[in-house]
N, C-alpha and C. Protein backbone atom coordinates (compact mmCIF):
# COMPACT_ATOMS: atom_id res chain seq x y z
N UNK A 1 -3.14 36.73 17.32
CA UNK A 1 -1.81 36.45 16.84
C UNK A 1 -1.61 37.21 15.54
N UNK A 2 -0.24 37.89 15.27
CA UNK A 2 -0.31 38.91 14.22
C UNK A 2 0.42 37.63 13.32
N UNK A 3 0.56 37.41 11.93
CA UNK A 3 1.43 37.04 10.96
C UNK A 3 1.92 38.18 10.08
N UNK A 4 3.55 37.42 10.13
CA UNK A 4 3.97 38.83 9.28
C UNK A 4 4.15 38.41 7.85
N UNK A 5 4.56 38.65 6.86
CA UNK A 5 4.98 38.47 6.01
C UNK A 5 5.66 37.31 5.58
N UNK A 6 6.54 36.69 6.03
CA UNK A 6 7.79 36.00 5.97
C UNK A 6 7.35 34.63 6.42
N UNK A 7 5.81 34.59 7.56
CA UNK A 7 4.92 33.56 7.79
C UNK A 7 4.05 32.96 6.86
N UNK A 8 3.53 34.32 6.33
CA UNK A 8 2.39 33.82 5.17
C UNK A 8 2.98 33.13 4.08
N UNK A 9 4.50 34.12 3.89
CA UNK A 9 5.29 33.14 2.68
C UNK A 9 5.72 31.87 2.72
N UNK A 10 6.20 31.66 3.89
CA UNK A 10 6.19 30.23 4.43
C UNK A 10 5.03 29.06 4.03
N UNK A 11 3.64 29.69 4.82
CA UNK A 11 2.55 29.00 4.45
C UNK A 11 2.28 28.59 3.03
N UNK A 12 2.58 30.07 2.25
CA UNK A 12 1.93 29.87 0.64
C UNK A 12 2.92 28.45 0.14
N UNK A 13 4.34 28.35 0.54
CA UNK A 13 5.32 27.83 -0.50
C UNK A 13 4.92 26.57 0.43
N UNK A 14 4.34 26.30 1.65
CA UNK A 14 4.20 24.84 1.82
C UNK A 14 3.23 23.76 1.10
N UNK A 15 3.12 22.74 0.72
CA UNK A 15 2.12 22.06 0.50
C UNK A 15 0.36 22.22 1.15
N UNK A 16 -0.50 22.02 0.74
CA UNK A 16 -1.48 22.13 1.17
C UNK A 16 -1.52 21.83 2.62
N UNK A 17 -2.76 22.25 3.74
CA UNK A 17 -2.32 21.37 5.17
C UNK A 17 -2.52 20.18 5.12
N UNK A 18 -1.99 19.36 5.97
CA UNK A 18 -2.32 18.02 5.57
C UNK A 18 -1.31 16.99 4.67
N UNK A 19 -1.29 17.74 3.74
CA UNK A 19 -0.88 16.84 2.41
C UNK A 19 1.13 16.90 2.89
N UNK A 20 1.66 15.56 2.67
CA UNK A 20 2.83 16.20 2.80
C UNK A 20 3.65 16.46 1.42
N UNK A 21 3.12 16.32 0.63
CA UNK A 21 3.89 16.42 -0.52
C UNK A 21 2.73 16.62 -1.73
N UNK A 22 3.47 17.24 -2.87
CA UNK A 22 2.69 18.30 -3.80
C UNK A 22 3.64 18.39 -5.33
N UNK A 23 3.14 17.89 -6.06
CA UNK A 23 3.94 17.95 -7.80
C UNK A 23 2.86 18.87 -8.53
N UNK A 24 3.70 20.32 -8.86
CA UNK A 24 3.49 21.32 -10.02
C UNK A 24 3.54 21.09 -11.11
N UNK A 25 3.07 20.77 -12.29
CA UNK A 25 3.85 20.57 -13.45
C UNK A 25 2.89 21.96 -13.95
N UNK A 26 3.70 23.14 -14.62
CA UNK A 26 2.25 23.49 -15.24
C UNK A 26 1.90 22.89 -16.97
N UNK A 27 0.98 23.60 -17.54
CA UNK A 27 0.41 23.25 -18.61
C UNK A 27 1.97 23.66 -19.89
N UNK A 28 1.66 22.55 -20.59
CA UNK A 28 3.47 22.70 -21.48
C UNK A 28 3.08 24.12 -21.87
N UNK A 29 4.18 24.85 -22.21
CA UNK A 29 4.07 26.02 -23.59
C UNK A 29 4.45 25.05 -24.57
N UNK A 30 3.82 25.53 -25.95
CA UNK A 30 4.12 24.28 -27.10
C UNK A 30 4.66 25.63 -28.31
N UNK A 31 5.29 24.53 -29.25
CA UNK A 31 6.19 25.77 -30.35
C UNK A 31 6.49 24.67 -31.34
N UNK A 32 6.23 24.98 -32.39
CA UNK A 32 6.30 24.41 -33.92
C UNK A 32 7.99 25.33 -34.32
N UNK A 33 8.15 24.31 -34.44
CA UNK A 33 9.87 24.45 -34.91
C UNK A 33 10.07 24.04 -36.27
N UNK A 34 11.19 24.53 -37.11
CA UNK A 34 11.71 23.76 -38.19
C UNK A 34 12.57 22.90 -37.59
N UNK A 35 12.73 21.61 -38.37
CA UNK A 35 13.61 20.27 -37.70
C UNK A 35 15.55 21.35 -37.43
N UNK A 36 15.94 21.86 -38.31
CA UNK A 36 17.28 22.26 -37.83
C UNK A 36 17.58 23.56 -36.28
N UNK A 37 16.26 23.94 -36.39
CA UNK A 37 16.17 24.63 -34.76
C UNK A 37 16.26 23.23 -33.96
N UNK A 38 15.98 21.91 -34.04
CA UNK A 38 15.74 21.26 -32.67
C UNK A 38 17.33 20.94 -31.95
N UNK A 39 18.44 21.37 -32.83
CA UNK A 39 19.52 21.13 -32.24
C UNK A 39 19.93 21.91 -31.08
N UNK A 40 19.26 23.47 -31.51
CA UNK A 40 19.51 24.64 -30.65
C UNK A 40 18.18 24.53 -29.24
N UNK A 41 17.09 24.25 -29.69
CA UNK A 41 16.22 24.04 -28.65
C UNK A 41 16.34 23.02 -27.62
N UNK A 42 16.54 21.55 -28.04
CA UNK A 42 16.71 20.58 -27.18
C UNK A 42 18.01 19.93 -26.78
N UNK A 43 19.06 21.01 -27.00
CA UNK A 43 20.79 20.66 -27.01
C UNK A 43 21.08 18.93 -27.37
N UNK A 44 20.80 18.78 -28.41
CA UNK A 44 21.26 17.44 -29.14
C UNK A 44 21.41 17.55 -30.39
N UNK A 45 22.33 16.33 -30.66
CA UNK A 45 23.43 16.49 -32.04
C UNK A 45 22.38 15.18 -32.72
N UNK A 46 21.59 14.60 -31.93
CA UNK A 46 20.52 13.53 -32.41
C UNK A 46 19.50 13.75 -33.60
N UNK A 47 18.86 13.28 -34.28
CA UNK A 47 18.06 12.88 -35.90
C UNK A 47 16.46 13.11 -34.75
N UNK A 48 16.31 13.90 -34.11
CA UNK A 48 15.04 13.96 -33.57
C UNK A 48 13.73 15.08 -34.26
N UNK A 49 12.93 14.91 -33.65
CA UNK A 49 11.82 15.50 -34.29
C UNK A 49 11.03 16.40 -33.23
N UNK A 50 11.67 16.03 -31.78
CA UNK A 50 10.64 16.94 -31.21
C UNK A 50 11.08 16.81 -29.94
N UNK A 51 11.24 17.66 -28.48
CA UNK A 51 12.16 17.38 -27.72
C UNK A 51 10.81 18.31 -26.24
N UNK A 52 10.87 17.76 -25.08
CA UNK A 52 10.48 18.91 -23.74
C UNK A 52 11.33 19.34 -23.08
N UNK A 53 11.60 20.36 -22.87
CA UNK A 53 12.92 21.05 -21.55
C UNK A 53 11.85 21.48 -20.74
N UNK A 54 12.62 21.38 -19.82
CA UNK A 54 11.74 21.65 -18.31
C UNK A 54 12.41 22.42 -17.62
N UNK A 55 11.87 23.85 -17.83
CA UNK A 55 12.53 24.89 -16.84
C UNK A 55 11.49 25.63 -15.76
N UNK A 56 12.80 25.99 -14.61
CA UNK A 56 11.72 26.04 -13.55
C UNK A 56 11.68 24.96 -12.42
N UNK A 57 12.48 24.29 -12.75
CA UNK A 57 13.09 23.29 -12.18
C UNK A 57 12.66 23.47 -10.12
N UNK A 58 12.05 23.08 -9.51
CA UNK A 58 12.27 23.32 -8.37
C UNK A 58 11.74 22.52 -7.41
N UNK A 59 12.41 22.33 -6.09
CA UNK A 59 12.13 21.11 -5.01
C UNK A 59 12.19 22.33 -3.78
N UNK A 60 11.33 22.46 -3.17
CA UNK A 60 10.86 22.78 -1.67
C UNK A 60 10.70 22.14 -0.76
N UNK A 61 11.61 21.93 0.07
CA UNK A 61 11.17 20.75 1.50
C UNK A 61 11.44 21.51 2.52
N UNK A 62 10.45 21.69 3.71
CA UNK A 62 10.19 21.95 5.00
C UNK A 62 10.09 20.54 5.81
N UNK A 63 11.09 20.84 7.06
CA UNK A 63 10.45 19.54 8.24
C UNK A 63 9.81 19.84 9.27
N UNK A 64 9.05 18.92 9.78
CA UNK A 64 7.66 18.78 10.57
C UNK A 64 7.99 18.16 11.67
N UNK A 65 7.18 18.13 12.63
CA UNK A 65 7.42 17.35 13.47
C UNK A 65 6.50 16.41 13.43
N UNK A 66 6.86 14.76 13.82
CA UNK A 66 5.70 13.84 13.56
C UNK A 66 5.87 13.08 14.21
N UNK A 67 4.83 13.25 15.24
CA UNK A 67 5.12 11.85 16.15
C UNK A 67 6.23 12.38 17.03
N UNK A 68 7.14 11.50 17.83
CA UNK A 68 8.57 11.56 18.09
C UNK A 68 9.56 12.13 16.73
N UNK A 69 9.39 11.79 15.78
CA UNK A 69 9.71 11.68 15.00
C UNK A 69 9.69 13.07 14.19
N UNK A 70 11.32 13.20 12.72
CA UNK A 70 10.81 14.42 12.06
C UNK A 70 10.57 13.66 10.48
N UNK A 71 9.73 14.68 9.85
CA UNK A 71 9.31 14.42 8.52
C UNK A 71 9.47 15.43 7.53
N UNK A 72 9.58 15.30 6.70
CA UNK A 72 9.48 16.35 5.21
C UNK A 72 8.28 16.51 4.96
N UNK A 73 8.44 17.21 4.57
CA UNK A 73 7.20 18.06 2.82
C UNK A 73 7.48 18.45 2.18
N UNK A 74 7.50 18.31 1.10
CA UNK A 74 7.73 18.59 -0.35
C UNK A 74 6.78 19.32 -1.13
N UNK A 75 7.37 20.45 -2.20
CA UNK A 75 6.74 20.82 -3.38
C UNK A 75 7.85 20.83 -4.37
N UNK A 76 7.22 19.72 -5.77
CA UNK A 76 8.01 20.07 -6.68
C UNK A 76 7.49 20.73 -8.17
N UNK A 77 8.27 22.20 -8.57
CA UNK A 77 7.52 22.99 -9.87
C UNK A 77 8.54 22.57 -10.68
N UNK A 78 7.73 21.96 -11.77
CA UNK A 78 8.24 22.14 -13.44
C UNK A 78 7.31 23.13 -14.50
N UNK A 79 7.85 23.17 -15.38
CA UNK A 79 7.41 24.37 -16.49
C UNK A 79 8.06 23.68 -17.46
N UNK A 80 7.11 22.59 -18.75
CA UNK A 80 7.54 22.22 -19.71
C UNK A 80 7.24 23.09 -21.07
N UNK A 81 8.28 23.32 -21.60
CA UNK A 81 8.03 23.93 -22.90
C UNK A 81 8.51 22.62 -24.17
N UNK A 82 7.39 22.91 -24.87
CA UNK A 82 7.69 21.63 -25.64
C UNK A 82 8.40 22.12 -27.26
N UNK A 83 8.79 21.67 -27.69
CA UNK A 83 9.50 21.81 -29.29
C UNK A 83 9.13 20.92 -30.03
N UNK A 84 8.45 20.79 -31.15
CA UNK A 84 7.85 19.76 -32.05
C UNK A 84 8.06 19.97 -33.27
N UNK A 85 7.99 19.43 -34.33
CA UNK A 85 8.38 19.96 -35.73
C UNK A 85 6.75 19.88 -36.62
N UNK A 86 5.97 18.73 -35.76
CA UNK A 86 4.46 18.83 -36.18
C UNK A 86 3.97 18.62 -35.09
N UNK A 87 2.77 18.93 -34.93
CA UNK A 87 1.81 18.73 -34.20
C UNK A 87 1.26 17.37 -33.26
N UNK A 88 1.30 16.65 -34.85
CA UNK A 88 0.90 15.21 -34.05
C UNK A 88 2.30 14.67 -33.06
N UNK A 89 2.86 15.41 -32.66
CA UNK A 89 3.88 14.94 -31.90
C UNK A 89 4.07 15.42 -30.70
N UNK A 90 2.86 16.09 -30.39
CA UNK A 90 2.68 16.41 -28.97
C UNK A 90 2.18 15.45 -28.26
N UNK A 91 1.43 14.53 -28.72
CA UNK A 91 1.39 13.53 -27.69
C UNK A 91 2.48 12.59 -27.00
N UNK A 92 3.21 12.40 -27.86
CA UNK A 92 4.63 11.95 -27.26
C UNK A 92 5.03 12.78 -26.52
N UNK A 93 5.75 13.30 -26.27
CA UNK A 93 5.88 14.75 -25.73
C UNK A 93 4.73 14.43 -24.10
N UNK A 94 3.62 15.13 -24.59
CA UNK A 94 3.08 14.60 -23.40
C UNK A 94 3.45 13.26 -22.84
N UNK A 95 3.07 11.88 -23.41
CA UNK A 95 3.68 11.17 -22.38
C UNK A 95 4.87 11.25 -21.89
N UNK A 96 6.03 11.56 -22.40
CA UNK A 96 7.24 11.97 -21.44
C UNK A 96 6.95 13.03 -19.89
N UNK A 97 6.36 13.88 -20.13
CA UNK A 97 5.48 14.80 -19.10
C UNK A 97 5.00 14.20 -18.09
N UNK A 98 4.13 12.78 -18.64
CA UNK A 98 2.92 12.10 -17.62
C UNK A 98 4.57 11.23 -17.12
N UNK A 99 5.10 10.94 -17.64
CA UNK A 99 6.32 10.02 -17.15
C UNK A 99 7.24 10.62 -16.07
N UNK A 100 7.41 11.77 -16.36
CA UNK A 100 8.49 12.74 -14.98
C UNK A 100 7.21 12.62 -14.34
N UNK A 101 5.82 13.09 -14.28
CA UNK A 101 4.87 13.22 -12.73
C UNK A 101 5.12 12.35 -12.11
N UNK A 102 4.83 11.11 -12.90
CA UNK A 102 4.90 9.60 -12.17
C UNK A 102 6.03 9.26 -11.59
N UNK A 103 7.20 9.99 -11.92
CA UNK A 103 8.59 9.68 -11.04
C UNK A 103 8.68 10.69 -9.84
N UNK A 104 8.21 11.72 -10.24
CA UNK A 104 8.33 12.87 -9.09
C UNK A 104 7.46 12.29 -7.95
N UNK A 105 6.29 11.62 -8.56
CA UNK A 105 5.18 11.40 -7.38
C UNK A 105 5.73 10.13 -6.24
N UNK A 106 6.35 9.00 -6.88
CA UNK A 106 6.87 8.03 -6.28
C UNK A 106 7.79 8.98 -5.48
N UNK A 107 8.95 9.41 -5.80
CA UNK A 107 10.22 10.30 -5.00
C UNK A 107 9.68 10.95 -3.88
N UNK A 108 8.75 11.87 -3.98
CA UNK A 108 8.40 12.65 -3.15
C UNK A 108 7.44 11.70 -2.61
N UNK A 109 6.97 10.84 -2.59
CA UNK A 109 6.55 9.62 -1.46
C UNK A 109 7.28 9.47 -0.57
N UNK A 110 8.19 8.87 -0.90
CA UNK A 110 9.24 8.21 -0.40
C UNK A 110 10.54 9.35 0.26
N UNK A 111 10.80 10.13 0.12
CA UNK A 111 11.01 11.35 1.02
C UNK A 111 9.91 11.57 2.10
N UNK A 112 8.66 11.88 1.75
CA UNK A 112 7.78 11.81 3.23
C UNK A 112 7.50 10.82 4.19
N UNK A 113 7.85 9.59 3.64
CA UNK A 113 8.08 8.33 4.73
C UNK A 113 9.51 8.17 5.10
N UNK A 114 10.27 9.09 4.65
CA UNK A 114 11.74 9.31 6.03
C UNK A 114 11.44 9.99 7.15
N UNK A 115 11.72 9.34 8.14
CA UNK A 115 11.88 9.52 9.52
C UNK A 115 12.91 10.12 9.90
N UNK A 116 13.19 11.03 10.92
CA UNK A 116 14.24 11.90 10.93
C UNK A 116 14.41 11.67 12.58
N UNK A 117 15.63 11.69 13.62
CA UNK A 117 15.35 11.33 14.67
C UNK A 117 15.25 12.98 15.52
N UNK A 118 15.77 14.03 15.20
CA UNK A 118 16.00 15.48 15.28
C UNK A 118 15.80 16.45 14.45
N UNK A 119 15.34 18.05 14.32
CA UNK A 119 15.04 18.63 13.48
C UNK A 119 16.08 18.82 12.50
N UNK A 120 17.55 18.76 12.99
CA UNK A 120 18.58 19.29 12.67
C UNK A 120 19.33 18.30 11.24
N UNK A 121 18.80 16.81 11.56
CA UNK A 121 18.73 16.08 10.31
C UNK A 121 18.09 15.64 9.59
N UNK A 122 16.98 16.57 10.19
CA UNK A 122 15.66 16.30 8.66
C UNK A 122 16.20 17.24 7.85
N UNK A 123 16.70 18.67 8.62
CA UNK A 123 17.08 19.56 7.66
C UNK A 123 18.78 19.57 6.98
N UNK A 124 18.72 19.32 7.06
CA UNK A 124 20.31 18.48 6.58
C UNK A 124 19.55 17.47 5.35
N UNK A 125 18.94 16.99 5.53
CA UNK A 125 18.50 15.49 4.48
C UNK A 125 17.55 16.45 3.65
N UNK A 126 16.60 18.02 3.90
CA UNK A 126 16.12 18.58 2.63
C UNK A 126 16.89 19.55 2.21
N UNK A 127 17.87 19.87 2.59
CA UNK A 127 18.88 20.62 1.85
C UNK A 127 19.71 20.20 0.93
N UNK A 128 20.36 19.17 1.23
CA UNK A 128 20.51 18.16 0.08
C UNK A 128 19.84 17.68 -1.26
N UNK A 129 18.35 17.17 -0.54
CA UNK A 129 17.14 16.84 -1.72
C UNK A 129 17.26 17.76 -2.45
N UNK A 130 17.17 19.58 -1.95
CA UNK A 130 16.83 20.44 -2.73
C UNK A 130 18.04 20.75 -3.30
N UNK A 131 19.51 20.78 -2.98
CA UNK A 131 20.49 21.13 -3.66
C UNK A 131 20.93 20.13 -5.33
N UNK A 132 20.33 18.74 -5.01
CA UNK A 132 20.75 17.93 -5.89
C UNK A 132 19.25 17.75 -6.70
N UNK A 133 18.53 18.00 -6.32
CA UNK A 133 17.02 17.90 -7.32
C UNK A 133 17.24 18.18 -9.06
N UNK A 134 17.85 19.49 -9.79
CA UNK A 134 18.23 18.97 -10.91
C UNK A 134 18.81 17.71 -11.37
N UNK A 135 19.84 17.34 -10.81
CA UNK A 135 20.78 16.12 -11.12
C UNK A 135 19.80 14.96 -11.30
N UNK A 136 18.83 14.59 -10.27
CA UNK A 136 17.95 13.80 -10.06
C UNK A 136 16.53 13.88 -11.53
N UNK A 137 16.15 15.26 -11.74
CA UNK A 137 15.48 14.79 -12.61
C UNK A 137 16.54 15.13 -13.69
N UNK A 138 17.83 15.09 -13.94
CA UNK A 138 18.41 14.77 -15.37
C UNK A 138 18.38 13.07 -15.58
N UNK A 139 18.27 12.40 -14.22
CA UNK A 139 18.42 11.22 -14.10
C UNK A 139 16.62 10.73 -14.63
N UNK A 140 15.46 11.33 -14.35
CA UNK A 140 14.37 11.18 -14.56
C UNK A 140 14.40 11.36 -15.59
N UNK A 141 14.87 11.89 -16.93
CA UNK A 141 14.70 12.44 -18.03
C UNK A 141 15.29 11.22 -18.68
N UNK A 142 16.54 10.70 -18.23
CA UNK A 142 17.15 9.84 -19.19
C UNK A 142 16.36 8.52 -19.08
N UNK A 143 15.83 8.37 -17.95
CA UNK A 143 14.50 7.04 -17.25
C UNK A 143 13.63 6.80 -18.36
N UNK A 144 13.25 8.07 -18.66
CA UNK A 144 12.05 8.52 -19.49
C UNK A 144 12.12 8.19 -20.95
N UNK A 145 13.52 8.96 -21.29
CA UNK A 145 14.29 8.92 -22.57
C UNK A 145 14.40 7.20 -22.93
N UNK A 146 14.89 6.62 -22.16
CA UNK A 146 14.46 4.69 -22.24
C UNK A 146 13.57 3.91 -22.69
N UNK A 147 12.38 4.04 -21.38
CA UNK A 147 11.07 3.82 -21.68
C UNK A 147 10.50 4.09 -22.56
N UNK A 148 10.37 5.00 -23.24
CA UNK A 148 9.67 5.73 -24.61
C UNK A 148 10.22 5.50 -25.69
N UNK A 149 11.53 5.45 -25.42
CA UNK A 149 12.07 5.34 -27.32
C UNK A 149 12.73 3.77 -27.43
């Protein structure tokens, strides 16, 4: 059997075999700021000290067949760059980080235990996931933004 190109790419961007779902975060980039850059870095008019944007933003879902049944798989990439005014304030920072995994990981659970009755509306239901996936983690961010402060 030959694979062409457009197969292997397929393969690379799916989740591992097996696994149906997969969270990227990579390692933050970090940057020592003066406090009046954090208005321009983390777009807020807020008294803050240190802020993560997450670019790179991205949700991948392929459907499967399972069972009778169709299923998703998921990959989701973030790329946090962090802004701090000191140092010791990367750990905050990090936990906001460990806080989006932990929401991405539940979500993308729970997308792979939807059942789909045809291929045609599994793919309909990850085109969506993937069209609205920013919106969703702006909604994860403000989750986050709660819990922590």
């Amino acid at each position: 059997m030959r694979f062409t190109g457009y197969v292997i790419l397929l393969l690379a961007a799916a989740p591992a075999f097996g696994q149906e779902w997969s969270v990227d975060v990579a390692a933050p980039r970090k940057r020592l700021v003066a406090r009046n850059e954090l208005t321009v870095y983390c777009h807020s008019d807020r008294e803050i000290e240190g802020c993560t944007e997450f670019l790179g933003e991205m949700l991948r879902c392929q459907c499967r067949r399972a069972g009778g049944d169709w299923s998703m798989t998921s990959h989701a990439q973030l790329i946090p760059y962090m802004y701090v005014t000191r140092p010791v304030l990367e750990e905050h920072e990090q936990l906001h980080i460990d806080d989006l995994r932990q929401q991405l990981n539940r979500y993308l659970g729970d997308l792979s235990a939807r059942r789909f009755p045809d291929s045609a509306s599994c793919g309909s239901a990850a085109e969506f996931e993937m069209t609205v996936f920013n919106l969703r983690m702006d909604l994860f961010r403000k989750l986050s933004n709660l819990r922590l402060h």
